[in-house]
Protein backbone atom coordinates (compact mmCIF):
# COMPACT_ATOMS: atom_id res chain seq x y z
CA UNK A 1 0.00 0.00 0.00
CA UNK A 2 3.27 2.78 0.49
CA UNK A 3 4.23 2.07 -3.03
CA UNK A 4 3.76 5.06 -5.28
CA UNK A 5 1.24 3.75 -7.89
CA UNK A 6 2.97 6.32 -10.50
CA UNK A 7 6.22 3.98 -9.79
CA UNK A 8 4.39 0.76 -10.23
CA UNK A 9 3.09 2.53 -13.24
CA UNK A 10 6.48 3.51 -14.75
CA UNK A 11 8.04 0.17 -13.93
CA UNK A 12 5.50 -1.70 -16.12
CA UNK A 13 5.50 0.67 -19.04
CA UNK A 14 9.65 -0.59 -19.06
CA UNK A 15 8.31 -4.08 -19.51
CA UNK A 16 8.96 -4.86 -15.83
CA UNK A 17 7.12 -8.35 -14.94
CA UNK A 18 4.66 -8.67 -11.77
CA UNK A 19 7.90 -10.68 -9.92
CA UNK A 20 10.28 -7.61 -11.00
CA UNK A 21 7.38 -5.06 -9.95
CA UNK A 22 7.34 -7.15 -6.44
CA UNK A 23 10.97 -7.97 -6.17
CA UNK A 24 12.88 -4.60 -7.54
CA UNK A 25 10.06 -2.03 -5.99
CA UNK A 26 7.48 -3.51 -3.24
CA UNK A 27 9.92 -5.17 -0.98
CA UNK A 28 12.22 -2.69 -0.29
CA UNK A 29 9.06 -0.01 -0.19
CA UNK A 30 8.23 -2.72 2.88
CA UNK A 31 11.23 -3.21 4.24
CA UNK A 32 11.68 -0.28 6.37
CA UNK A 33 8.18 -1.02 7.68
CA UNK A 34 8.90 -4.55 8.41
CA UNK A 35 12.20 -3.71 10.15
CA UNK A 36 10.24 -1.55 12.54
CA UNK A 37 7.96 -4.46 13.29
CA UNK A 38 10.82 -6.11 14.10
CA UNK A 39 12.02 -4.17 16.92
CA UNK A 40 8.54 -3.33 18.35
CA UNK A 41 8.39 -7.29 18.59
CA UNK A 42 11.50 -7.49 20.33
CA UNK A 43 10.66 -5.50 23.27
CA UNK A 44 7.18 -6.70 23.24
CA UNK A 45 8.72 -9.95 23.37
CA UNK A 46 10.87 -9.54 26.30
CA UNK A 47 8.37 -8.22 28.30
CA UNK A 48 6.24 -11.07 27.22
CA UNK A 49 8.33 -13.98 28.29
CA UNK A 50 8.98 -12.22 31.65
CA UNK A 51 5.31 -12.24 32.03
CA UNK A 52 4.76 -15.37 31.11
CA UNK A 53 7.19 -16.82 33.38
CA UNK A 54 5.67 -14.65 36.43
CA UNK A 55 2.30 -16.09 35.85
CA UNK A 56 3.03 -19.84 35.21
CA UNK A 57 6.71 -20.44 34.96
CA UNK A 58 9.06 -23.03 37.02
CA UNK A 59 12.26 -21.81 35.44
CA UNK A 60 13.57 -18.75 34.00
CA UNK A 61 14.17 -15.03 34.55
CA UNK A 62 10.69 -13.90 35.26
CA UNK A 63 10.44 -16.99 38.13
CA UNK A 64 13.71 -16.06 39.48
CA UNK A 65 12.74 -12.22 40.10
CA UNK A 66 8.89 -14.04 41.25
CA UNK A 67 10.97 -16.56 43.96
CA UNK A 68 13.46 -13.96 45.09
CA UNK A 69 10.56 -10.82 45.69
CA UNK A 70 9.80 -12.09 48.97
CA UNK A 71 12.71 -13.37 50.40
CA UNK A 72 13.97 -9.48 49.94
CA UNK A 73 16.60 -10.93 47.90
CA UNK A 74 17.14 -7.74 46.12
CA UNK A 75 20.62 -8.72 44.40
CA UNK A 76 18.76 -11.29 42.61
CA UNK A 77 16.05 -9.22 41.18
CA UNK A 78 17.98 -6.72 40.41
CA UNK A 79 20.71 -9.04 38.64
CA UNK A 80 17.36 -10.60 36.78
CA UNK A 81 16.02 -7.30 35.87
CA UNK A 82 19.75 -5.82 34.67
CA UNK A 83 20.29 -9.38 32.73
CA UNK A 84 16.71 -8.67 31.05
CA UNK A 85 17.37 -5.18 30.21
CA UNK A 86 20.72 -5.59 28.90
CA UNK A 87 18.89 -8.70 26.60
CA UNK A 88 16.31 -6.58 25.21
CA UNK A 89 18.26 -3.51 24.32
CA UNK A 90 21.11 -5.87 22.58
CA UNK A 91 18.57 -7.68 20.62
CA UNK A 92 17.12 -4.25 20.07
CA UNK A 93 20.36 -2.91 18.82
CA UNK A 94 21.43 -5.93 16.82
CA UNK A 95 17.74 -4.99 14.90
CA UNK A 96 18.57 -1.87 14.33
CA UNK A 97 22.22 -2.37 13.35
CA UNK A 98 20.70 -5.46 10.86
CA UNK A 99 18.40 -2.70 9.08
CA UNK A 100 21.20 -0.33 8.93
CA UNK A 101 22.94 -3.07 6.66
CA UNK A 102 20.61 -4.15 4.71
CA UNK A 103 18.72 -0.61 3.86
CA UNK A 104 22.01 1.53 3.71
CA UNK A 105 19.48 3.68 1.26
CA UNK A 106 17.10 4.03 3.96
CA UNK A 107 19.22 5.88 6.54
CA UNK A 108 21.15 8.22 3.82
CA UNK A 109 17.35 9.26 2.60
CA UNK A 110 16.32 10.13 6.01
CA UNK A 111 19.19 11.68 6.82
CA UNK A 112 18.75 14.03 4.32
CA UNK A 113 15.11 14.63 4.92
CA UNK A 114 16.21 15.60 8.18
CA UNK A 115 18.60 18.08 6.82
CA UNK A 116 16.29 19.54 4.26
CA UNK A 117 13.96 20.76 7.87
CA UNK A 118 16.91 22.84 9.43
């Protein structure tokens, strides 16, 4: 639906097929899109699993912070909640560093819409 019809358009008037149309001009129109879906799942996930584990877990992260709440063994939740934290922002990262590979186009065209607002 965020392709520009006009490009679609000018793609088939070159003889482009429906695979070329798709392959060459919808997904990389979808990529940046699906790359942001991406890291929205990742933190959603996290969370998630943590969740999860709280409500009906034996094992795991989310049981280990559940266990150690009232025993006041704060060290433990704390280690838990740093190990969790520094899990979802790496995963977060690696995302992010991912999309900055594979769309190098992407970044250096909103770059310079940035630029164009100053």
């Amino acid at each position: 639906k965020a392709v520009d019809p006009d490009m679609v358009n000018m793609m088939k008037t070159l003889g482009a097929s429906r695979w070329q149309v798709f392959h060459k001009l919808q997904i990389p129109t979808a990529m940046p899109f699906m790359f942001s879906g991406i890291k929205v799942g990742i933190s959603v996930s996290v969370i998630a699993a943590v969740i999860g584990e709280w409500v009906g877990g034996s094992a795991g992260l989310g049981y280990l912070i559940t266990y150690s709440q009232p025993l006041f063994l704060t060290s433990r939740v704390f280690a838990a909640i740093f190990v969790l934290s520094v899990m979802g922002i790496s995963l977060f990262l690696l995302a992010g560093f991912l999309e900055r590979i594979m769309l190098p186009w992407y970044h250096t065209e909103k770059r310079a819409r940035s630029m164009d607002r100053m």
